[in-house]
C-alpha atoms as a PDB file:
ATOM      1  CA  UNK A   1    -175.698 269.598-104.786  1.00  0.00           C
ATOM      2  CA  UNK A   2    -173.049 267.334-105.629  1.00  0.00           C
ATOM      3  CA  UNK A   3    -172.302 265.251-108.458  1.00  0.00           C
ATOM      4  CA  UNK A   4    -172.018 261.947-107.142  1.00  0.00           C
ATOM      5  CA  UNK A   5    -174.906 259.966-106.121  1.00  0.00           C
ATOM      6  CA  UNK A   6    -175.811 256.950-103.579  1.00  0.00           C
ATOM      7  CA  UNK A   7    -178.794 254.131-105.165  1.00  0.00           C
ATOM      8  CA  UNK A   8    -179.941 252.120-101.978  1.00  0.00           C
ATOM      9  CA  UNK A   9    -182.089 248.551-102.668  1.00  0.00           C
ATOM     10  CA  UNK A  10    -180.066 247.542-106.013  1.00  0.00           C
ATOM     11  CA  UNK A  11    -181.473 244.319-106.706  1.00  0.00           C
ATOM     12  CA  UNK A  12    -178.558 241.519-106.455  1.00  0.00           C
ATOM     13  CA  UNK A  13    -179.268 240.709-110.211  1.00  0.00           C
ATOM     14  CA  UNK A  14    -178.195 243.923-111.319  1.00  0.00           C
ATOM     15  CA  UNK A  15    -174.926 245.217-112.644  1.00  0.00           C
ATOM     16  CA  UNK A  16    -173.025 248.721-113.290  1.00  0.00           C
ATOM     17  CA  UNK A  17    -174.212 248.667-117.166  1.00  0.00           C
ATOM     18  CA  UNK A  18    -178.181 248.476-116.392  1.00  0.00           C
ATOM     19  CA  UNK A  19    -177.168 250.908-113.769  1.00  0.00           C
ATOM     20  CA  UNK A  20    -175.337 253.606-116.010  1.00  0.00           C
ATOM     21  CA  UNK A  21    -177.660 252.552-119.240  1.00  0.00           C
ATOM     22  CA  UNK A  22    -180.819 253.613-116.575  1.00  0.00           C
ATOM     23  CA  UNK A  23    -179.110 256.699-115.202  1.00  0.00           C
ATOM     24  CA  UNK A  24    -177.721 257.926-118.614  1.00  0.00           C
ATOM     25  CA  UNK A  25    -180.860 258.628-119.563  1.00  0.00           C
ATOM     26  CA  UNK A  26    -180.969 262.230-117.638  1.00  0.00           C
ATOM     27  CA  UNK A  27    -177.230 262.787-118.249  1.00  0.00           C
ATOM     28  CA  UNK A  28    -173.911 262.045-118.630  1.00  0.00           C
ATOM     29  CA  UNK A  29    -172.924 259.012-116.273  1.00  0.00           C
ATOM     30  CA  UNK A  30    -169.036 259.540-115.135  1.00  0.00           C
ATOM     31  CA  UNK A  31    -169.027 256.333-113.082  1.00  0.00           C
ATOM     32  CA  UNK A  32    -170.914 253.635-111.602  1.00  0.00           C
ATOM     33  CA  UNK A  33    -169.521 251.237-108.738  1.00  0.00           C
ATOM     34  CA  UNK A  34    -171.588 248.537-107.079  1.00  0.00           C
ATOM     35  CA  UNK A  35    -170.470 248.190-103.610  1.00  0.00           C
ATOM     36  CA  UNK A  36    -169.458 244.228-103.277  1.00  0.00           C
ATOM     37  CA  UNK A  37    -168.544 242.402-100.249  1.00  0.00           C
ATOM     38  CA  UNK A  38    -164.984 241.960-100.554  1.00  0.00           C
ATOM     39  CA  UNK A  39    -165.046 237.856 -99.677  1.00  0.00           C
ATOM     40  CA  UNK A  40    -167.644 236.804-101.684  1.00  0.00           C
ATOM     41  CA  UNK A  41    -167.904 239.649-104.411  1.00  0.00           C
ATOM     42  CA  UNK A  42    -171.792 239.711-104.276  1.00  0.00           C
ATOM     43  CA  UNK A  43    -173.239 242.990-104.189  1.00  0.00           C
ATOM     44  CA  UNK A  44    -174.659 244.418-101.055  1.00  0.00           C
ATOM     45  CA  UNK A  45    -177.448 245.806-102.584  1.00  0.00           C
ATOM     46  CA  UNK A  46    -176.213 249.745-102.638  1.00  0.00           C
ATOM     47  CA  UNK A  47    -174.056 251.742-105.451  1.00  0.00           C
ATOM     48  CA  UNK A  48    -172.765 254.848-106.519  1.00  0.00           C
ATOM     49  CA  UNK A  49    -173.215 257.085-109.864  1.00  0.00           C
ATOM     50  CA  UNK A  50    -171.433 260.275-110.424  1.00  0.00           C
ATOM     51  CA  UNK A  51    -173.169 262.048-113.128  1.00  0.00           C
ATOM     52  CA  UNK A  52    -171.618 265.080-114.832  1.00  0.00           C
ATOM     53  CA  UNK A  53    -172.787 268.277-113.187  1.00  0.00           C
ATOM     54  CA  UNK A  54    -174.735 268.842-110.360  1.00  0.00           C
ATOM     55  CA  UNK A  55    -177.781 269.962-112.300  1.00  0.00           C
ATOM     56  CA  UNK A  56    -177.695 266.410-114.018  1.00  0.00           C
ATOM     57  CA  UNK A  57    -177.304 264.894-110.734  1.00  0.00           C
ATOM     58  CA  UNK A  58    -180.262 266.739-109.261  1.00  0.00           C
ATOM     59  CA  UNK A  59    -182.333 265.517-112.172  1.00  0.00           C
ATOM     60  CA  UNK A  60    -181.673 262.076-111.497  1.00  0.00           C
ATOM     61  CA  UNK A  61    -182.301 262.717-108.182  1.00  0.00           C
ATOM     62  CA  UNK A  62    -185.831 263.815-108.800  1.00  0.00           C
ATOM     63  CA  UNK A  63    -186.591 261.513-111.851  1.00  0.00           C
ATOM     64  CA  UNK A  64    -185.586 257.876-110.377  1.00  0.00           C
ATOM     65  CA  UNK A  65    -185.980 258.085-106.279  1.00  0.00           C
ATOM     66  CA  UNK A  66    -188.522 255.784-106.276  1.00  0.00           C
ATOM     67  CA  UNK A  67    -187.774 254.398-109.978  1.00  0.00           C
ATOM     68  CA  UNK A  68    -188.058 250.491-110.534  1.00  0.00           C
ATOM     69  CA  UNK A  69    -185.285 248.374-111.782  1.00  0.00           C
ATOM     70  CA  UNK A  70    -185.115 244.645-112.027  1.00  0.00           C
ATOM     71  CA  UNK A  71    -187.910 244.034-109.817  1.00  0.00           C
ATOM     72  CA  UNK A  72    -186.672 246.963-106.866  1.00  0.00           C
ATOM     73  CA  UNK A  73    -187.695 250.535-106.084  1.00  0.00           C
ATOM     74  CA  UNK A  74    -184.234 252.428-106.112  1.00  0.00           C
ATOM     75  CA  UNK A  75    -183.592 254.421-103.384  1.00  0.00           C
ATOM     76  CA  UNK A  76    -181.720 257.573-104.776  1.00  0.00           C
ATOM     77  CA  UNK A  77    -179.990 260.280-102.614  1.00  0.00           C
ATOM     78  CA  UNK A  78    -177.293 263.025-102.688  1.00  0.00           C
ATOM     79  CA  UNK A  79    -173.765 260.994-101.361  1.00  0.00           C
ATOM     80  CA  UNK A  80    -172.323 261.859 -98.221  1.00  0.00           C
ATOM     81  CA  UNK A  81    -168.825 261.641 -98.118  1.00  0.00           C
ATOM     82  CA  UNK A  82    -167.709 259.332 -95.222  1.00  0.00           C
ATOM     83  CA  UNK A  83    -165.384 261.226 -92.665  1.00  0.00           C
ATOM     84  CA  UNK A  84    -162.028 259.608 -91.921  1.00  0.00           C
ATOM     85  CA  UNK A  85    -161.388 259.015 -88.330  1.00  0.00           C
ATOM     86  CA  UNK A  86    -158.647 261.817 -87.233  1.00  0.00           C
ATOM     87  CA  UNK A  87    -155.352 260.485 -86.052  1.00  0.00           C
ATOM     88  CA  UNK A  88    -153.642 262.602 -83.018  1.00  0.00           C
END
């Protein structure tokens, strides 16, 4: 498993510090990063949290899927790293 986590159904009202206070719990929180839209700024309702090691990661994983935060069940999975398009 990798370190770095994606949290689906953020509520709009939260920010990276309830985020990494909630996650820091099970671990050592590297970075958070709410995913904004870039004209308006709001948040569109995803983030990211790299914890650590992968053994943190996985009990995040298992300890907050389903967790509530400001009014929303978190939706927490492993990341998939996007693939860039290839360029011939």
């Amino acid at each position: 498993m990798s370190n770095k986590l994606y949290v689906g159904n953020v509520s709009y009202q939260s920010d990276e510090d309830s985020l990494r206070e909630l996650f820091s719990q099970y671990g050592t929180v590297t970075s958070v990063r709410i995913i904004t839209d870039r004209e308006t700024r709001r948040s569109k309702g995803f983030a990211f949290v790299e914890m650590e090691s992968p053994e943190e990661a996985s009990a995040v994983l298992s300890a907050l899927d389903g967790a509530e935060l400001d009014g929303r069940q978190l939706k927490v999975r492993e990341a998939v790293e996007k693939e860039s398009p290839s360029r011939f």
